[in-house]
PDB file of N, CA and C in Angstrom:
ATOM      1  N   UNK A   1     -48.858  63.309   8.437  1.00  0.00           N
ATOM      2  CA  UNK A   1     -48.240  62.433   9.395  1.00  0.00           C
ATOM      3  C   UNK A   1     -47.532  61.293   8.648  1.00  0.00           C
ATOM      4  N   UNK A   2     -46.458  61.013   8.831  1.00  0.00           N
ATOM      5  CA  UNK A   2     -45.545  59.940   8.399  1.00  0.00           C
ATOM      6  C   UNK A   2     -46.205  58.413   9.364  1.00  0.00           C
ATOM      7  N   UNK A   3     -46.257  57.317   8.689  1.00  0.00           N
ATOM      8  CA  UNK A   3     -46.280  56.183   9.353  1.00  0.00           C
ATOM      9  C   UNK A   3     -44.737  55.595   8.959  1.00  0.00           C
ATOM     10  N   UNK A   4     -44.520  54.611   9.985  1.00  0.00           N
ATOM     11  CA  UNK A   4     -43.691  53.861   9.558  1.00  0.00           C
ATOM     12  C   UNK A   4     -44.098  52.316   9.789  1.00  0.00           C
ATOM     13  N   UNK A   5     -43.485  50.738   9.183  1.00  0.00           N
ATOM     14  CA  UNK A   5     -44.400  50.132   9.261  1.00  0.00           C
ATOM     15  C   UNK A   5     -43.467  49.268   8.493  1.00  0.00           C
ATOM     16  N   UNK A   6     -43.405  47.427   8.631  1.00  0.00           N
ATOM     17  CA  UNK A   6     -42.342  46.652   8.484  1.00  0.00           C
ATOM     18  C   UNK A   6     -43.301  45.968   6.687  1.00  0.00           C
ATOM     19  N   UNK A   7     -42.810  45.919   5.831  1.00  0.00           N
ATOM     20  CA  UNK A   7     -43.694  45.485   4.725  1.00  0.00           C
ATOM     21  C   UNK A   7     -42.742  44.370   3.756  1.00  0.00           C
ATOM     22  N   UNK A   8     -43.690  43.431   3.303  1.00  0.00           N
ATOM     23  CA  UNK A   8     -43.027  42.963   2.053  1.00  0.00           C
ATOM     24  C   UNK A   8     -43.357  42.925   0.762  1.00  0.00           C
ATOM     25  N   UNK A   9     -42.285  43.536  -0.401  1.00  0.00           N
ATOM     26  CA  UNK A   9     -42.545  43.596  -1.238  1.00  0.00           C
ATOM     27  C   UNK A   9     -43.268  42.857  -2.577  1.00  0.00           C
ATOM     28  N   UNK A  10     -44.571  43.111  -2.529  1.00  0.00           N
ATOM     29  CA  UNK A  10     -45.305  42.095  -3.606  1.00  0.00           C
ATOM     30  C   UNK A  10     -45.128  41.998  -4.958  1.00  0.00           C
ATOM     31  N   UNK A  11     -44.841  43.525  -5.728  1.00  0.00           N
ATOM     32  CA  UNK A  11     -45.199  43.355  -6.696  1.00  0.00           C
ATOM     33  C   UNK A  11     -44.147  44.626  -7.021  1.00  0.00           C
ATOM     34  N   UNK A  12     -42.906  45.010  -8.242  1.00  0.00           N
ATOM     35  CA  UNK A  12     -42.179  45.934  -8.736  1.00  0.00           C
ATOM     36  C   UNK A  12     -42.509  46.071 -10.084  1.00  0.00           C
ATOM     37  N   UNK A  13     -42.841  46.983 -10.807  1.00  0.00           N
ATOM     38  CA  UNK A  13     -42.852  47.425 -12.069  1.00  0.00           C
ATOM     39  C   UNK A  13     -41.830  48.851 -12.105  1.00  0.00           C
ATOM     40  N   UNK A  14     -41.222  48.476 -13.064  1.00  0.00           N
ATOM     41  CA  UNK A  14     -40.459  49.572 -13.837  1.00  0.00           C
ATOM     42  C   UNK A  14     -41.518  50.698 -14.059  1.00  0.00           C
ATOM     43  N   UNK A  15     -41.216  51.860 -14.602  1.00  0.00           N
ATOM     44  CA  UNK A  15     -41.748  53.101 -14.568  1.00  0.00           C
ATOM     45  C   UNK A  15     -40.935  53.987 -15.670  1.00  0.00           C
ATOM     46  N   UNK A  16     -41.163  54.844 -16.706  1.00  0.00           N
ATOM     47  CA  UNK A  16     -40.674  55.426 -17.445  1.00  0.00           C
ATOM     48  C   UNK A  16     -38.825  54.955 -16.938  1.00  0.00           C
ATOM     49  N   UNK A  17     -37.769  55.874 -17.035  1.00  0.00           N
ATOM     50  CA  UNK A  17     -36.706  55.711 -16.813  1.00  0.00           C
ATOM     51  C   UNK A  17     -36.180  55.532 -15.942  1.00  0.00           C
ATOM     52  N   UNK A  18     -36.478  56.006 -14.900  1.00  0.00           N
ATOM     53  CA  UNK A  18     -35.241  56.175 -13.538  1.00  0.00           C
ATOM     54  C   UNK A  18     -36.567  55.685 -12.292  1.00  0.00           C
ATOM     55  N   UNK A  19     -37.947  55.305 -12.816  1.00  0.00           N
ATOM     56  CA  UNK A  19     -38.664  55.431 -11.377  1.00  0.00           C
ATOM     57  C   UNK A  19     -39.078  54.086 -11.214  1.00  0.00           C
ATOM     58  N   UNK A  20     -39.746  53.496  -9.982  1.00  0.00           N
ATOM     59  CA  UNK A  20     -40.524  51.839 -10.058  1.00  0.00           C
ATOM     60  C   UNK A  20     -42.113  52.458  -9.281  1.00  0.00           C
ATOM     61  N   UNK A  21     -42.460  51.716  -9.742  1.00  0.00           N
ATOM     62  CA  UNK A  21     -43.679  51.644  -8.467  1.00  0.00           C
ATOM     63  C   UNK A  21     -43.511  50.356  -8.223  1.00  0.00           C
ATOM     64  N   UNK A  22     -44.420  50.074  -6.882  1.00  0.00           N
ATOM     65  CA  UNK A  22     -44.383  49.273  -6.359  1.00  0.00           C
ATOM     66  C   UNK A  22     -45.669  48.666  -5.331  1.00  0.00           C
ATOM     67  N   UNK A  23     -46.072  47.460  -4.917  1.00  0.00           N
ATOM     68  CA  UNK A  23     -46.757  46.802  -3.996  1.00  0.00           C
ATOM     69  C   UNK A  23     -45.984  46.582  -2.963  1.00  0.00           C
ATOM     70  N   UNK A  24     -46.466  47.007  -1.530  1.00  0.00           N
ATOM     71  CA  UNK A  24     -46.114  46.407  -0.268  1.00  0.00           C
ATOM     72  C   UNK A  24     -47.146  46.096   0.620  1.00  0.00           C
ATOM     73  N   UNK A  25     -46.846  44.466   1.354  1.00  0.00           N
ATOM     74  CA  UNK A  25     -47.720  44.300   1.729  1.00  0.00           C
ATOM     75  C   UNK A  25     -47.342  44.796   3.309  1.00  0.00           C
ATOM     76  N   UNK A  26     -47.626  45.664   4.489  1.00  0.00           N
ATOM     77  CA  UNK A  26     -47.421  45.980   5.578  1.00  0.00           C
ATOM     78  C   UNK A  26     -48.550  45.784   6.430  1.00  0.00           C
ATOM     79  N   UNK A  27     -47.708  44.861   8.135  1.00  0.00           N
ATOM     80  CA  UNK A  27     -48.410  44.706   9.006  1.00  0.00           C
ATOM     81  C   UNK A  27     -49.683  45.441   9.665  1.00  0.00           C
ATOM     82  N   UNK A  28     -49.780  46.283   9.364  1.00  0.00           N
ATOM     83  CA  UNK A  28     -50.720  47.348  10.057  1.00  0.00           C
ATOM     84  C   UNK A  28     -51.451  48.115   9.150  1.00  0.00           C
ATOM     85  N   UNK A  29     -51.244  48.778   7.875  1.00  0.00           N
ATOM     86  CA  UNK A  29     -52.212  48.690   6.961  1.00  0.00           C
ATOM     87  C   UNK A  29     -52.531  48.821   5.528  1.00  0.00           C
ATOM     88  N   UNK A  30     -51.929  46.853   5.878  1.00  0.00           N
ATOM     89  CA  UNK A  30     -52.168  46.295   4.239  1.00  0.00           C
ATOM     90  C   UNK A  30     -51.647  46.397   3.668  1.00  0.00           C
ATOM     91  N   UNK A  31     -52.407  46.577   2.110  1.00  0.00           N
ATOM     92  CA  UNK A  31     -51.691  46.789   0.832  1.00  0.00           C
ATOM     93  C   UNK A  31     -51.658  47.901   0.603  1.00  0.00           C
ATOM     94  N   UNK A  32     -50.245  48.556   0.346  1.00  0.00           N
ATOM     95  CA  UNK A  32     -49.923  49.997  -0.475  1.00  0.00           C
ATOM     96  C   UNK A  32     -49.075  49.783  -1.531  1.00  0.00           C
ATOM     97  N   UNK A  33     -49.944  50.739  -2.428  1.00  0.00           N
ATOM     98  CA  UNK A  33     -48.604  51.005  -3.658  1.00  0.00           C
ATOM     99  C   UNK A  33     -47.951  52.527  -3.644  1.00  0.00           C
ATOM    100  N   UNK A  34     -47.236  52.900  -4.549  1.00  0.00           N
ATOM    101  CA  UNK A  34     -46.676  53.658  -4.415  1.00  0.00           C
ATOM    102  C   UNK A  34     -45.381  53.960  -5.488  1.00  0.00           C
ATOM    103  N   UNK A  35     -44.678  55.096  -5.846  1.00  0.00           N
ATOM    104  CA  UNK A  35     -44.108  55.651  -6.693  1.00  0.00           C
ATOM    105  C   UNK A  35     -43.170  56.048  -6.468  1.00  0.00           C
ATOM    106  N   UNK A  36     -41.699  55.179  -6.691  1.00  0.00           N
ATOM    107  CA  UNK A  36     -40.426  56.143  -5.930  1.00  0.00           C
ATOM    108  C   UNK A  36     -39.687  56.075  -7.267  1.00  0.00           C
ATOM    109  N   UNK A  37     -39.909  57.800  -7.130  1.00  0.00           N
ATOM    110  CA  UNK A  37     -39.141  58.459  -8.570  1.00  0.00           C
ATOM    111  C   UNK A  37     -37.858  58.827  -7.781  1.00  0.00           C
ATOM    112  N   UNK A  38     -36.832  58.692  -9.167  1.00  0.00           N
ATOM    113  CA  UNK A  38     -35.672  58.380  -9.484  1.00  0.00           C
ATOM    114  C   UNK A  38     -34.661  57.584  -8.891  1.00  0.00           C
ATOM    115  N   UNK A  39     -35.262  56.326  -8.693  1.00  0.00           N
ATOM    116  CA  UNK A  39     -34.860  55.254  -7.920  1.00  0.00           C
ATOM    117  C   UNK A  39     -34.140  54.776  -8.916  1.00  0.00           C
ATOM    118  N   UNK A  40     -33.879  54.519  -9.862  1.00  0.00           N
ATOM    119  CA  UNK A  40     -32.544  53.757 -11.164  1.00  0.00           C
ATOM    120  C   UNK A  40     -31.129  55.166 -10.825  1.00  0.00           C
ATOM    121  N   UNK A  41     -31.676  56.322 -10.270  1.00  0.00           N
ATOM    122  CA  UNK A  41     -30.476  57.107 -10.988  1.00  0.00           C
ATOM    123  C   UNK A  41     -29.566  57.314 -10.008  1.00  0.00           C
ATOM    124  N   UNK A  42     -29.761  57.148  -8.404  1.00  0.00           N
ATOM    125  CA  UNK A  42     -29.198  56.891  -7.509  1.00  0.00           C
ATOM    126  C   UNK A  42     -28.463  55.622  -7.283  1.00  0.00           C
ATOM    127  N   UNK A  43     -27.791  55.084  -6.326  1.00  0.00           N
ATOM    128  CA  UNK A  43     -26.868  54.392  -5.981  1.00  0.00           C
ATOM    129  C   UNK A  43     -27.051  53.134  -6.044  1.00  0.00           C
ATOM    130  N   UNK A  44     -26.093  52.476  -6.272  1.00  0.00           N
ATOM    131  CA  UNK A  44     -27.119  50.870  -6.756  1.00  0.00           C
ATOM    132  C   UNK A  44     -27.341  49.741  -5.803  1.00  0.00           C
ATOM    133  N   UNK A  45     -26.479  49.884  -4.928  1.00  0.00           N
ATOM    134  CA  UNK A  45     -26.335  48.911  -3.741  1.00  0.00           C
ATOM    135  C   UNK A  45     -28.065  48.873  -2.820  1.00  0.00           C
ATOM    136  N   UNK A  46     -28.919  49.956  -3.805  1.00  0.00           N
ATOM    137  CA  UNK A  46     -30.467  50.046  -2.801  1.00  0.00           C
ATOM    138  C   UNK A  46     -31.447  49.339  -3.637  1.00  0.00           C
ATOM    139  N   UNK A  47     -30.594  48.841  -4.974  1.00  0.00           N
ATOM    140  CA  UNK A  47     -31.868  48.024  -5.687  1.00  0.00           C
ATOM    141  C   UNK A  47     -32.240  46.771  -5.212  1.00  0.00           C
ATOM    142  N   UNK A  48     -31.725  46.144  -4.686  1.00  0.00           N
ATOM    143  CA  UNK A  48     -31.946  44.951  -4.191  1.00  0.00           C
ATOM    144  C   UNK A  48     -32.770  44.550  -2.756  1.00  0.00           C
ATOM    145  N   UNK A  49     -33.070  46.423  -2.289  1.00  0.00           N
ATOM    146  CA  UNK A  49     -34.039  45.818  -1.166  1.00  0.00           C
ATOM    147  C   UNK A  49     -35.637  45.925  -1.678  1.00  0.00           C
ATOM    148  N   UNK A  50     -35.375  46.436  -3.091  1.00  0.00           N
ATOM    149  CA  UNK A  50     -37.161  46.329  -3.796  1.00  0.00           C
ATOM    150  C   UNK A  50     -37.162  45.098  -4.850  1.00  0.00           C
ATOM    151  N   UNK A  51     -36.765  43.590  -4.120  1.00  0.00           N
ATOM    152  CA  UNK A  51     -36.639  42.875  -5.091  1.00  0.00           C
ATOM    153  C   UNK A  51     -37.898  41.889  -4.373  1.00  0.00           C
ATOM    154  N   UNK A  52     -38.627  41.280  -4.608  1.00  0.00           N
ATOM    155  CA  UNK A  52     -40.079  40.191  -4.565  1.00  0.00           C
ATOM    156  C   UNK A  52     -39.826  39.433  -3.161  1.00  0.00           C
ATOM    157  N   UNK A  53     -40.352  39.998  -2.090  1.00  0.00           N
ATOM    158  CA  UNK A  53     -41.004  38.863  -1.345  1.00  0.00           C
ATOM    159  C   UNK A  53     -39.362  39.169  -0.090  1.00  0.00           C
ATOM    160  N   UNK A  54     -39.128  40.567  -0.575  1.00  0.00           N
ATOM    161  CA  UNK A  54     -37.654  41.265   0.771  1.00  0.00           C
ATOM    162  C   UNK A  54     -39.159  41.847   1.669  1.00  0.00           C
ATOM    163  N   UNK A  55     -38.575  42.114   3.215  1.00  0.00           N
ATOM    164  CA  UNK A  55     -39.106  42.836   4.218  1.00  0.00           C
ATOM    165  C   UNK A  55     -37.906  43.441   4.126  1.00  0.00           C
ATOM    166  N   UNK A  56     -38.756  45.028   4.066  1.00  0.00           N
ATOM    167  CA  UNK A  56     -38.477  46.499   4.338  1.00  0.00           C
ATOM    168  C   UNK A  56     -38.970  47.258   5.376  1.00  0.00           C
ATOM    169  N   UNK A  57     -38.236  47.897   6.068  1.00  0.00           N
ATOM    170  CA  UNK A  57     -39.333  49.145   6.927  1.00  0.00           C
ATOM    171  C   UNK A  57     -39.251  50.049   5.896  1.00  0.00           C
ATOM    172  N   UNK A  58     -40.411  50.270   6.052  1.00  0.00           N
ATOM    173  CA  UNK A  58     -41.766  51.652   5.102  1.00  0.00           C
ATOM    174  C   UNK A  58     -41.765  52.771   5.775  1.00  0.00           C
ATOM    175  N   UNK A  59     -41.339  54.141   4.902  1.00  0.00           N
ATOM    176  CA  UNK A  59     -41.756  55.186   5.776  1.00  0.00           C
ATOM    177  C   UNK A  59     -42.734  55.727   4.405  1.00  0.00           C
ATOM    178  N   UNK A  60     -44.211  56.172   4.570  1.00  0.00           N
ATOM    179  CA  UNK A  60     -45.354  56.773   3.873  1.00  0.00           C
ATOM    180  C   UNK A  60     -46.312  57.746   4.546  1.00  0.00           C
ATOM    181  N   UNK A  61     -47.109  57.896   3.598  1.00  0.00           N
ATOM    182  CA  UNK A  61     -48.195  59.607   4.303  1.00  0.00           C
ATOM    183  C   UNK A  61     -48.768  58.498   3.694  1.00  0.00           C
ATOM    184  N   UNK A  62     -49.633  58.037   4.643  1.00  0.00           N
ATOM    185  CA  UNK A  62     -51.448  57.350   4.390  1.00  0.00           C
ATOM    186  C   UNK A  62     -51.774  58.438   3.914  1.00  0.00           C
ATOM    187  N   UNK A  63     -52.760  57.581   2.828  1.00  0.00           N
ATOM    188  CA  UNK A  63     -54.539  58.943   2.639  1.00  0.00           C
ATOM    189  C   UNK A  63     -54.705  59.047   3.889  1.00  0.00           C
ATOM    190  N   UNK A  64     -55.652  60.354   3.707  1.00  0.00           N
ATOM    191  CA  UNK A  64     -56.791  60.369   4.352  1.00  0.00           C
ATOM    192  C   UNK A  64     -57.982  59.563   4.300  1.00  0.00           C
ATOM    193  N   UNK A  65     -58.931  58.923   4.515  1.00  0.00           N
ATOM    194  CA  UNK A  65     -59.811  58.224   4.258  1.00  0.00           C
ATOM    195  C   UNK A  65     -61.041  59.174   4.517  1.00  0.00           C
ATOM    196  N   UNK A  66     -61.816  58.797   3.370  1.00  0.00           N
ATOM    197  CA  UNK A  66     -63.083  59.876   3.012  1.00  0.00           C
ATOM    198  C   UNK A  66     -64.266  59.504   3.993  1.00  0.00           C
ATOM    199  N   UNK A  67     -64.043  58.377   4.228  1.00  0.00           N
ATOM    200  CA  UNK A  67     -64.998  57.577   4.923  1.00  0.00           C
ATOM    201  C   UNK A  67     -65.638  58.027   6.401  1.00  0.00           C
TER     202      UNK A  67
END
């Protein structure tokens, strides 16, 4: 299942060449990180919405929770 979900970006680290991970903090649940590969090798006008402390809408697959 896809969530979608309004977040702001906490925290960007670079990643080998072309990828970032990243911290978002989103209304509904919390803190996620996450891995968007080949984000340098695509178009550039999209780097600037993973820049510190932008609101993004989030589209992600939650875990499952084991719990």
């Amino acid at each position: 299942m896809i969530a979608k979900d309004l977040g702001i970006v906490t925290k960007r680290v670079n990643f080998r060449e072309t990828s970032v991970v990243v911290n978002i903090f989103t209304k509904n649940y919390g803190r996620i990180s996450g891995i968007l590969k080949g984000f340098y090798r695509g178009r550039k006008e999209f780097t600037s919405s993973l820049d510190i402390f932008t609101l993004n809408e989030v589209l992600f697959y939650p875990r499952r929770s084991s719990l």
